[in-house]
PDB file of N, CA and C in Angstrom:
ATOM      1  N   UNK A   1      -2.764 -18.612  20.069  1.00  0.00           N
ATOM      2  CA  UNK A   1      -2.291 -17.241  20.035  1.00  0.00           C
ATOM      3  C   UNK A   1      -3.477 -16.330  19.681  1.00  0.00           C
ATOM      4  N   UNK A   2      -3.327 -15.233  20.067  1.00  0.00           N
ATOM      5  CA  UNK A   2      -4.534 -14.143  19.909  1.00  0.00           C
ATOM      6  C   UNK A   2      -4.555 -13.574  18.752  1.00  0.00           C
ATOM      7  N   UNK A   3      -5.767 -13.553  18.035  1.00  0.00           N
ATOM      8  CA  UNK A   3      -5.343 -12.157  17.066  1.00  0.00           C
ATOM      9  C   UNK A   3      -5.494 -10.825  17.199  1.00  0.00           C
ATOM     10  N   UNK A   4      -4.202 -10.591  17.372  1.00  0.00           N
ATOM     11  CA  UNK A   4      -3.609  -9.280  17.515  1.00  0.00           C
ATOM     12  C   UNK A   4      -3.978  -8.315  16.237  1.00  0.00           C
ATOM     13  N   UNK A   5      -4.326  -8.833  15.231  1.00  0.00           N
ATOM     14  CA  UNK A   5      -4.574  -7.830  13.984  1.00  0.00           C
ATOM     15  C   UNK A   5      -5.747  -7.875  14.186  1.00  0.00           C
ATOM     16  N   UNK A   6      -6.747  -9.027  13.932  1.00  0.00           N
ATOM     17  CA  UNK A   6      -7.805  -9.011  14.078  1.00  0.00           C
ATOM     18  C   UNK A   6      -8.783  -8.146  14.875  1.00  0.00           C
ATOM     19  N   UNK A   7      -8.227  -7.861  15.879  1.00  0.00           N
ATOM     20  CA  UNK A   7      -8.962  -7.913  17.370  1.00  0.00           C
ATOM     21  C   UNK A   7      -8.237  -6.328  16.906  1.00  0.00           C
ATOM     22  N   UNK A   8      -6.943  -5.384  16.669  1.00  0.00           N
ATOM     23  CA  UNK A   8      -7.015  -4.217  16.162  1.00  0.00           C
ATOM     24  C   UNK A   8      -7.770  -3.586  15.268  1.00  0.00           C
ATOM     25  N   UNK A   9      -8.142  -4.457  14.245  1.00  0.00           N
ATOM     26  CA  UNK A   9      -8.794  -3.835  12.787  1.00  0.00           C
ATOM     27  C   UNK A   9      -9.942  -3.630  13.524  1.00  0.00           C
ATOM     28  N   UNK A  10     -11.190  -4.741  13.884  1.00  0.00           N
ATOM     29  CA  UNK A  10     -11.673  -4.190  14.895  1.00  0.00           C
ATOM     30  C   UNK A  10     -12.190  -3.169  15.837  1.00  0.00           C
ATOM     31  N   UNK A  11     -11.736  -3.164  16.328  1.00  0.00           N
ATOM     32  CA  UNK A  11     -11.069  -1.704  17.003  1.00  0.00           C
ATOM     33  C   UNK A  11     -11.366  -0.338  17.079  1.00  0.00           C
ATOM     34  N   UNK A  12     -10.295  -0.727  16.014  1.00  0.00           N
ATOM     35  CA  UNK A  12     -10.267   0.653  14.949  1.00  0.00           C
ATOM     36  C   UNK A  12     -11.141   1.026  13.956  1.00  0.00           C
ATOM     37  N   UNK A  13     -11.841  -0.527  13.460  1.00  0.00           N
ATOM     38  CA  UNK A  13     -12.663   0.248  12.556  1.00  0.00           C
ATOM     39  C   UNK A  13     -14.277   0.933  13.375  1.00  0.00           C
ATOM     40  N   UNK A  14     -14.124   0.005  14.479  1.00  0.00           N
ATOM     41  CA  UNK A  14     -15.308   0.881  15.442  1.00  0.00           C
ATOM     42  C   UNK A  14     -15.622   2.359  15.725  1.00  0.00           C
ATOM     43  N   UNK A  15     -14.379   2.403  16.058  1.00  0.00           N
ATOM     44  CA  UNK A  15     -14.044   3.939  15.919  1.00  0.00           C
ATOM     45  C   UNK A  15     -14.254   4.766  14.816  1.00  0.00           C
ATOM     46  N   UNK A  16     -13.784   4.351  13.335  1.00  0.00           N
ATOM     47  CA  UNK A  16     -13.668   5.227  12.612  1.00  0.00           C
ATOM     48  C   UNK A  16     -14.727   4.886  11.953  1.00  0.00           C
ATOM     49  N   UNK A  17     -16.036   4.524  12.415  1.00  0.00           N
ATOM     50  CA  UNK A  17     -17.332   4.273  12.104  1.00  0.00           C
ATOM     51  C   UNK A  17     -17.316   3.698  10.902  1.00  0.00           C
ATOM     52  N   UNK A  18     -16.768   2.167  10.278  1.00  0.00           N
ATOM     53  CA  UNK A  18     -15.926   1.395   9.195  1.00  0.00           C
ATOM     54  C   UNK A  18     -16.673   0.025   9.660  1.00  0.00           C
ATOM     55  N   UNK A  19     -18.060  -0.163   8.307  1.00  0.00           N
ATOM     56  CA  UNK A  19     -18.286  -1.534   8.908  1.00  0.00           C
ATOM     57  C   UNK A  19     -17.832  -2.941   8.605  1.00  0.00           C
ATOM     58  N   UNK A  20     -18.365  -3.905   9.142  1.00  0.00           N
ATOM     59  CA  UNK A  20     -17.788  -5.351   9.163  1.00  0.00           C
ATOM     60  C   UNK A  20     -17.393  -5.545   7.649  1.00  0.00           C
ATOM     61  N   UNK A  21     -18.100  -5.137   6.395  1.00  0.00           N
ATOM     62  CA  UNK A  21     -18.199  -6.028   5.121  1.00  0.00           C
ATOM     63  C   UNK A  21     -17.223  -5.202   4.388  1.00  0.00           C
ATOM     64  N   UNK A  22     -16.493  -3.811   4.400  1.00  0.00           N
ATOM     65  CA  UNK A  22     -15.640  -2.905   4.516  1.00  0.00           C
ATOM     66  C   UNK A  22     -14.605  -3.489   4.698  1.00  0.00           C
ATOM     67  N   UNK A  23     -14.107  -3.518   6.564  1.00  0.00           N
ATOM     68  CA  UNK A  23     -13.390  -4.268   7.318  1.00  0.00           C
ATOM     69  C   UNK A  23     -12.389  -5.454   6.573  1.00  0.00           C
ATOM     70  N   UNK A  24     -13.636  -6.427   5.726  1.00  0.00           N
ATOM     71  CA  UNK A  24     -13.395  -7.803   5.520  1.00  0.00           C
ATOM     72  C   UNK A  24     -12.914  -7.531   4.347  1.00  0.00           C
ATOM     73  N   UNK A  25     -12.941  -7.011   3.492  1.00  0.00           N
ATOM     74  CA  UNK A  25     -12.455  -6.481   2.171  1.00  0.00           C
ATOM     75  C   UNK A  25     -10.609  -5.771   2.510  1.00  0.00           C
ATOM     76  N   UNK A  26     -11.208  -5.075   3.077  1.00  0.00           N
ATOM     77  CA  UNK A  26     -10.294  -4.190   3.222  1.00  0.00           C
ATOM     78  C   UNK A  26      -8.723  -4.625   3.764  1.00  0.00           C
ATOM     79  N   UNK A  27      -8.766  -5.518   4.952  1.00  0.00           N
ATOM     80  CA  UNK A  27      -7.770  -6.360   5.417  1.00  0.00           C
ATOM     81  C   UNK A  27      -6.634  -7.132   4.523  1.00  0.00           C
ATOM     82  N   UNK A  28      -7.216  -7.922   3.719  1.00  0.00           N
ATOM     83  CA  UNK A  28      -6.564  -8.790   3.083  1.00  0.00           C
ATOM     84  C   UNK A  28      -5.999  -8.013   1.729  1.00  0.00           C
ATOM     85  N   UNK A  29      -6.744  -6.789   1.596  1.00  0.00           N
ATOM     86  CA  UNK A  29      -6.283  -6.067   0.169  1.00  0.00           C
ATOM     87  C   UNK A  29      -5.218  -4.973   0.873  1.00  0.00           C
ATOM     88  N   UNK A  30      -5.762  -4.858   1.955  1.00  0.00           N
ATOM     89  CA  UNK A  30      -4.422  -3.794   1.844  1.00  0.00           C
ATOM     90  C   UNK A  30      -2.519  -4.325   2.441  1.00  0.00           C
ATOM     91  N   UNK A  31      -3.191  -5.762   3.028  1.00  0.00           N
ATOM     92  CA  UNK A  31      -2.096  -6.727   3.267  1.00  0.00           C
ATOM     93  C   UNK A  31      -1.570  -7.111   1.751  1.00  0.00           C
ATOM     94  N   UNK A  32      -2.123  -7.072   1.087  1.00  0.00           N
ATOM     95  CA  UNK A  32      -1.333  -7.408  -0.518  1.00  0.00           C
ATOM     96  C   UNK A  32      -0.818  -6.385  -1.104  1.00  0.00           C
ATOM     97  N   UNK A  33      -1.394  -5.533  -0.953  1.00  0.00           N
ATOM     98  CA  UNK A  33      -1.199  -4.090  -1.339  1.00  0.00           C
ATOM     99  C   UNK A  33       0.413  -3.374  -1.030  1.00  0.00           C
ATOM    100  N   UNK A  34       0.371  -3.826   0.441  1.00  0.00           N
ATOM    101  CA  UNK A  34       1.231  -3.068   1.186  1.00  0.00           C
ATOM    102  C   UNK A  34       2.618  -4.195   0.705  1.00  0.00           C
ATOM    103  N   UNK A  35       2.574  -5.373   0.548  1.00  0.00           N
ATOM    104  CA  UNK A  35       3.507  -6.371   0.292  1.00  0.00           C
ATOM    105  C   UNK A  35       4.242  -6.072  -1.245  1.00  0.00           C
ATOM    106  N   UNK A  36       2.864  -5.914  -1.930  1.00  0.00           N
ATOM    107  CA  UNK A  36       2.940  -5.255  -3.995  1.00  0.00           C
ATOM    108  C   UNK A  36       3.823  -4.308  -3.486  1.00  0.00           C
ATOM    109  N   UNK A  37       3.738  -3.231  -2.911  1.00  0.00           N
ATOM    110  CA  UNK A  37       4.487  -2.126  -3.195  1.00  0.00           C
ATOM    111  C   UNK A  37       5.993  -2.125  -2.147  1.00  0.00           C
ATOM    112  N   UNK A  38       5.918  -3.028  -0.763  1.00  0.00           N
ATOM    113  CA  UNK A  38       7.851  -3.365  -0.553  1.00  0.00           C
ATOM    114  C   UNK A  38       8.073  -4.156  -1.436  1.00  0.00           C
ATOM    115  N   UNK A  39       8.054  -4.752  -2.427  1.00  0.00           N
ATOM    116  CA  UNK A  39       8.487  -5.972  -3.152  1.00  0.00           C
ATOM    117  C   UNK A  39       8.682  -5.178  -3.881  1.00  0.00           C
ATOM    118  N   UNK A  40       8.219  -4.452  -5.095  1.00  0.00           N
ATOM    119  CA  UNK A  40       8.175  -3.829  -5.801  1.00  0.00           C
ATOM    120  C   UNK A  40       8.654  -2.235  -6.203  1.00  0.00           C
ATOM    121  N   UNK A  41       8.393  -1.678  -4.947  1.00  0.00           N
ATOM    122  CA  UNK A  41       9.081  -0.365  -4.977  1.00  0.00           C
ATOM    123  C   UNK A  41      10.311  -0.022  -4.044  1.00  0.00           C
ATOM    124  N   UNK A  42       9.601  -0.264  -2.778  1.00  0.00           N
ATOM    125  CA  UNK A  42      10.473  -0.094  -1.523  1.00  0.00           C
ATOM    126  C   UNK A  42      10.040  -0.579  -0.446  1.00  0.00           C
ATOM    127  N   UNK A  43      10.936  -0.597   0.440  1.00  0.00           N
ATOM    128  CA  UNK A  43       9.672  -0.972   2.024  1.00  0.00           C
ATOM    129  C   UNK A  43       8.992   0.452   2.441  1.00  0.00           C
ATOM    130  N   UNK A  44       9.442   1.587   2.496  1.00  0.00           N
ATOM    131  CA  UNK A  44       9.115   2.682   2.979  1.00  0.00           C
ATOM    132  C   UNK A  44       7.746   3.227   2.081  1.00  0.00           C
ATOM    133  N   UNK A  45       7.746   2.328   1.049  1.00  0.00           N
ATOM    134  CA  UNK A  45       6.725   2.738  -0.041  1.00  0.00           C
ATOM    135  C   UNK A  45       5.110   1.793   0.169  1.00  0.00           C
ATOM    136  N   UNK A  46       5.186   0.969   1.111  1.00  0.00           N
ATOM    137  CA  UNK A  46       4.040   0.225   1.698  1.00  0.00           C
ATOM    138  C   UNK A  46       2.506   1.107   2.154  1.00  0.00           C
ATOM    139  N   UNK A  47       2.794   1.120   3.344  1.00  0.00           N
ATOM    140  CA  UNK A  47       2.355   2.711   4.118  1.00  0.00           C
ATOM    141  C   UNK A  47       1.940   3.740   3.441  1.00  0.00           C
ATOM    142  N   UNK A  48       2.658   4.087   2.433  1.00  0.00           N
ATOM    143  CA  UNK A  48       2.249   5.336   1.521  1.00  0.00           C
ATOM    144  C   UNK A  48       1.230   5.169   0.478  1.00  0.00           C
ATOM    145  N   UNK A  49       1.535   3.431   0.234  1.00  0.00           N
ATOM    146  CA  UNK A  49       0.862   3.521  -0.618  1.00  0.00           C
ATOM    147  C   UNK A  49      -0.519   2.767  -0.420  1.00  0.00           C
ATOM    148  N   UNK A  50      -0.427   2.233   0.642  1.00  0.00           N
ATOM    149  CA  UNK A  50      -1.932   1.859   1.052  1.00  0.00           C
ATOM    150  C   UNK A  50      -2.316   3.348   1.813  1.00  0.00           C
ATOM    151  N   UNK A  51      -2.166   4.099   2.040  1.00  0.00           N
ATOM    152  CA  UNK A  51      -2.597   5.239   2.400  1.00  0.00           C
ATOM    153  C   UNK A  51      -2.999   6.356   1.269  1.00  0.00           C
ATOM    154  N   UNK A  52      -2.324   6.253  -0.124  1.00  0.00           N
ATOM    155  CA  UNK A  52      -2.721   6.900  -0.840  1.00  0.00           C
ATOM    156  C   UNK A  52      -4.171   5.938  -1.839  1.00  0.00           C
ATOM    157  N   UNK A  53      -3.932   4.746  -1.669  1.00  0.00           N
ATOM    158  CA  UNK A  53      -5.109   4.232  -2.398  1.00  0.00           C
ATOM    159  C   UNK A  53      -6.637   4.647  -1.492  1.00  0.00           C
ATOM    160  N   UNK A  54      -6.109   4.099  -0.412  1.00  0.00           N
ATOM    161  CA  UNK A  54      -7.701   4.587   0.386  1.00  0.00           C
ATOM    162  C   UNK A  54      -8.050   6.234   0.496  1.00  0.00           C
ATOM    163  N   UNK A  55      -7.228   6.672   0.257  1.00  0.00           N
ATOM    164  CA  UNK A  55      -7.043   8.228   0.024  1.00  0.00           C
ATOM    165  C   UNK A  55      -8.188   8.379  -1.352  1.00  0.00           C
ATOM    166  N   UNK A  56      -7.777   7.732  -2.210  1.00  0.00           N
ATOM    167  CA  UNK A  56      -8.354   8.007  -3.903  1.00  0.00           C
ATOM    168  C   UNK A  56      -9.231   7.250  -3.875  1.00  0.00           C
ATOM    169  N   UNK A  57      -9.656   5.973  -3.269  1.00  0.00           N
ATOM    170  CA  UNK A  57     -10.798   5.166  -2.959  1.00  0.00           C
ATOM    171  C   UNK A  57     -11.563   6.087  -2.395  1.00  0.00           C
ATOM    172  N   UNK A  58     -11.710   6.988  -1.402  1.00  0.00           N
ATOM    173  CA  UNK A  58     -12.586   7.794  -0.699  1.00  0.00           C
ATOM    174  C   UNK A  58     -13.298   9.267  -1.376  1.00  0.00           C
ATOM    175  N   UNK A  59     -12.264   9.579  -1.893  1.00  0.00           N
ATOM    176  CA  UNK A  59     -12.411  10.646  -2.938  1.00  0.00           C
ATOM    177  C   UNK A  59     -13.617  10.175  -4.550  1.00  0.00           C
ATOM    178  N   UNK A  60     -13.456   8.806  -4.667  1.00  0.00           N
ATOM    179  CA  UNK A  60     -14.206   8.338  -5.904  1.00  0.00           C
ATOM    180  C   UNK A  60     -15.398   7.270  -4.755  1.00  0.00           C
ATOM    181  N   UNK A  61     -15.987   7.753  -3.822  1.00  0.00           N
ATOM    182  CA  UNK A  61     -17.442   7.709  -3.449  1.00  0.00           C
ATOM    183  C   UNK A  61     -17.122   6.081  -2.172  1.00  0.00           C
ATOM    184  N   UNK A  62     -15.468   5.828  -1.744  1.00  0.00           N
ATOM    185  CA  UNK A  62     -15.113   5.018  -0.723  1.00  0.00           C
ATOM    186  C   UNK A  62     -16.247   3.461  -0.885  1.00  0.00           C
ATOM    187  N   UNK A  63     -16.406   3.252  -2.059  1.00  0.00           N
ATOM    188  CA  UNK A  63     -16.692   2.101  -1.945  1.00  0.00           C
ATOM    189  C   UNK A  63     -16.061   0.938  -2.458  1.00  0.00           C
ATOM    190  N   UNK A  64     -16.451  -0.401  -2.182  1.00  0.00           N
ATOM    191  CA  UNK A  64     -15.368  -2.003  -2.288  1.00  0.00           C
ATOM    192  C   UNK A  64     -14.773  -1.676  -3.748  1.00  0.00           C
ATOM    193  N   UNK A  65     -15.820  -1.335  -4.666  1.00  0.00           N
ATOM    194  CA  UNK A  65     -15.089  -1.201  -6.104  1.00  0.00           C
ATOM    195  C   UNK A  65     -14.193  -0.012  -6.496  1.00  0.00           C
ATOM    196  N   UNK A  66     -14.282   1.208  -5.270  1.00  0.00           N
ATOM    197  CA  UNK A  66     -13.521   2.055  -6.050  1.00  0.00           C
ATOM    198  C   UNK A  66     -12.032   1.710  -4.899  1.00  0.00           C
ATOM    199  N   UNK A  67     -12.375   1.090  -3.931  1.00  0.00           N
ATOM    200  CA  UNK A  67     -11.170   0.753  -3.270  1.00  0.00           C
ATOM    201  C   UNK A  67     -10.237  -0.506  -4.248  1.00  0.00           C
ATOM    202  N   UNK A  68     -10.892  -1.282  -4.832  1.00  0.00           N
ATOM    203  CA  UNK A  68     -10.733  -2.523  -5.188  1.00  0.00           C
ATOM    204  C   UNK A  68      -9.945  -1.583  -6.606  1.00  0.00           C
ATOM    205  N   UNK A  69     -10.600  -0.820  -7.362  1.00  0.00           N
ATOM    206  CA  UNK A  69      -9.909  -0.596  -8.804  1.00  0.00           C
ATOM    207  C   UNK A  69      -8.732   0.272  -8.554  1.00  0.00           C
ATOM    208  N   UNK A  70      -8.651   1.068  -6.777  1.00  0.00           N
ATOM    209  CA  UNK A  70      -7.783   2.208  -7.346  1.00  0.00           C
ATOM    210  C   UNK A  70      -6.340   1.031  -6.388  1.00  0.00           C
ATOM    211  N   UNK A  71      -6.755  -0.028  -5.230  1.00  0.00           N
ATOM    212  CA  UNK A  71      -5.409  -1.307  -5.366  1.00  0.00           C
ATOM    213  C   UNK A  71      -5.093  -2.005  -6.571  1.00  0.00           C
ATOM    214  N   UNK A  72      -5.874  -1.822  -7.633  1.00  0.00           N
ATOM    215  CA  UNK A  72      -5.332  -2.766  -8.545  1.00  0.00           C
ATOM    216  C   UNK A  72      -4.478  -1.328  -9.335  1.00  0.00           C
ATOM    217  N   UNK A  73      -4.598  -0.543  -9.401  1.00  0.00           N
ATOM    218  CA  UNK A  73      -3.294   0.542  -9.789  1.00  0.00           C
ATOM    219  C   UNK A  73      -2.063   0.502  -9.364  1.00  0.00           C
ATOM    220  N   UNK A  74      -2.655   0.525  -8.302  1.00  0.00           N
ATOM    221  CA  UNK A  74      -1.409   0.527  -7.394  1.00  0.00           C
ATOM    222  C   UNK A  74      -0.615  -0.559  -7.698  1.00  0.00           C
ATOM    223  N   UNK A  75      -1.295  -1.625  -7.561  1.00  0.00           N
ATOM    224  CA  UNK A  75      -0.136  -3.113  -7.669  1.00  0.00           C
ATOM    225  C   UNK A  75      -0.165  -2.728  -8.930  1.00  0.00           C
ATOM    226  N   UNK A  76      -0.548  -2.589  -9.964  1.00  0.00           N
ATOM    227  CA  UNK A  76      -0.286  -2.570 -11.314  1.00  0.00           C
ATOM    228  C   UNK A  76       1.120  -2.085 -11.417  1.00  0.00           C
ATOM    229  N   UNK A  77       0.747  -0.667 -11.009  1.00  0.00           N
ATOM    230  CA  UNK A  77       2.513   0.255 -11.114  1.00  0.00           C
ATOM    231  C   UNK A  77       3.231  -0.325 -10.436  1.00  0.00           C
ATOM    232  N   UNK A  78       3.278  -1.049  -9.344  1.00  0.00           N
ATOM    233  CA  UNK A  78       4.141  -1.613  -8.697  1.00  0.00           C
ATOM    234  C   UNK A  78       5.052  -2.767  -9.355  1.00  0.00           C
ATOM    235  N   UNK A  79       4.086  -3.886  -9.805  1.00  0.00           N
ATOM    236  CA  UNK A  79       4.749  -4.812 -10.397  1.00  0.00           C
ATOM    237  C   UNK A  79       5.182  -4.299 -11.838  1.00  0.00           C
ATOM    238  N   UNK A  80       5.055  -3.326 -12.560  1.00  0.00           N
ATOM    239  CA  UNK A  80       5.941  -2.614 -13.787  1.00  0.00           C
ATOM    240  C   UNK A  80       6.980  -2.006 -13.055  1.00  0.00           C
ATOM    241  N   UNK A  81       7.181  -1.587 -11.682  1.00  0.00           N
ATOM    242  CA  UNK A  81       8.374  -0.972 -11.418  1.00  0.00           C
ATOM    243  C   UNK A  81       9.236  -2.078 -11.007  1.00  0.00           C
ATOM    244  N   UNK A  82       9.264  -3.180 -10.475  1.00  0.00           N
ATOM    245  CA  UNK A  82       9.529  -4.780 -10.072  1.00  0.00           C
ATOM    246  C   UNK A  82       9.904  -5.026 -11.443  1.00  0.00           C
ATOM    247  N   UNK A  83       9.599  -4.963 -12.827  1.00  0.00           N
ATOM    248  CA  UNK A  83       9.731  -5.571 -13.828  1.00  0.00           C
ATOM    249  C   UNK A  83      10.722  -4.966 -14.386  1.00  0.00           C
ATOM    250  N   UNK A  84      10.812  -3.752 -14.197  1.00  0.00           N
ATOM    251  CA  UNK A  84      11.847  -3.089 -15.271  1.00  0.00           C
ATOM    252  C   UNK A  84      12.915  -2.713 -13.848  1.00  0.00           C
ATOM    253  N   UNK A  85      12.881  -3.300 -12.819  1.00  0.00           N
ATOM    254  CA  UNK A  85      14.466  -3.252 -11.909  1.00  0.00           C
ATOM    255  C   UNK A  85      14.300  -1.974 -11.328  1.00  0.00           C
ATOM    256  N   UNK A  86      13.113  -1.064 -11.601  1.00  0.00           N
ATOM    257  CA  UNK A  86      13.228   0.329 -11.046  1.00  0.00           C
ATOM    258  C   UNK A  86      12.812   0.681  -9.775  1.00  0.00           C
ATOM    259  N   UNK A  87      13.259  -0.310  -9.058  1.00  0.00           N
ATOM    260  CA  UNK A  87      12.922  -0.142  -7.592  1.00  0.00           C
ATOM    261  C   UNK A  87      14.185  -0.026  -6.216  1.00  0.00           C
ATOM    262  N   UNK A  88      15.019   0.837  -6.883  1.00  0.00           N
ATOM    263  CA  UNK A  88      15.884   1.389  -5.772  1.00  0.00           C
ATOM    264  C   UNK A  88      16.268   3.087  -6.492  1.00  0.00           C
ATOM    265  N   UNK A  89      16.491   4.028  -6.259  1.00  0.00           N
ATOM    266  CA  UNK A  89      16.550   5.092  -6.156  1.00  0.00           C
ATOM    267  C   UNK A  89      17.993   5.435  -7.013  1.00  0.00           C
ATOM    268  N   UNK A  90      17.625   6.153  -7.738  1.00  0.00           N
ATOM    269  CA  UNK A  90      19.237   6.664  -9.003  1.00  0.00           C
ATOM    270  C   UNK A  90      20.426   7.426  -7.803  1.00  0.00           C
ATOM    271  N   UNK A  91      21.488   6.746  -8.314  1.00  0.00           N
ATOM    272  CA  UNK A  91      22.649   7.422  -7.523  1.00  0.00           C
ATOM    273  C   UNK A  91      23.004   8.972  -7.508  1.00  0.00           C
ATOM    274  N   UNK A  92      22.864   9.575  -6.274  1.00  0.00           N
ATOM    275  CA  UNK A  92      23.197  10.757  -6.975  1.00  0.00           C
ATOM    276  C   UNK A  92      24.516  11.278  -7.449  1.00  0.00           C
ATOM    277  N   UNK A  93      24.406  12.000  -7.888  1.00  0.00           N
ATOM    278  CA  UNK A  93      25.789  12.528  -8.885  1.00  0.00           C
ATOM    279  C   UNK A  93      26.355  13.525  -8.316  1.00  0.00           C
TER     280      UNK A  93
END
């Protein structure tokens, strides 16, 4: 079978001028990332939230460590919201 992710990330990171050692980092963290936060928060909360880490990774100088410290926030809050059950939305009244 092909890789279909692979052969996208790729791609895409050609384009968005994103090199190989980036790329290789980046894949597998934001695949955990995105898993930390449906498990943990929501599914709709994946997406957002690998989009807001590389968001704040880029803003604090887009490199492996500031990508790397601002996913470990992220999963951090995630698995405290997983822990204390606070991962579906209050009923409204």
């Amino acid at each position: 079978m092909p890789d279909v992710l692979g052969s996208w990330v790729r791609e895409l990171c050609a384009e968005l001028g994103i090199d190989a050692v980036d790329r290789d980092l980046a894949v597998d963290l934001v695949l955990e990332l995105a898993r930390d936060a449906a498990h943990g928060v929501a599914r709709p909360a994946a997406p957002v939230t690998t989009f807001l880490v590389g968001y704040a990774a880029g803003r604090r100088g887009g490199t492996p460590e500031a990508v790397r410290e601002a996913a470990a926030t992220a999963q951090r809050l995630a698995a405290a919201r997983a822990a204390t059950g606070a991962t579906t939305e209050p009923d409204p009244e």
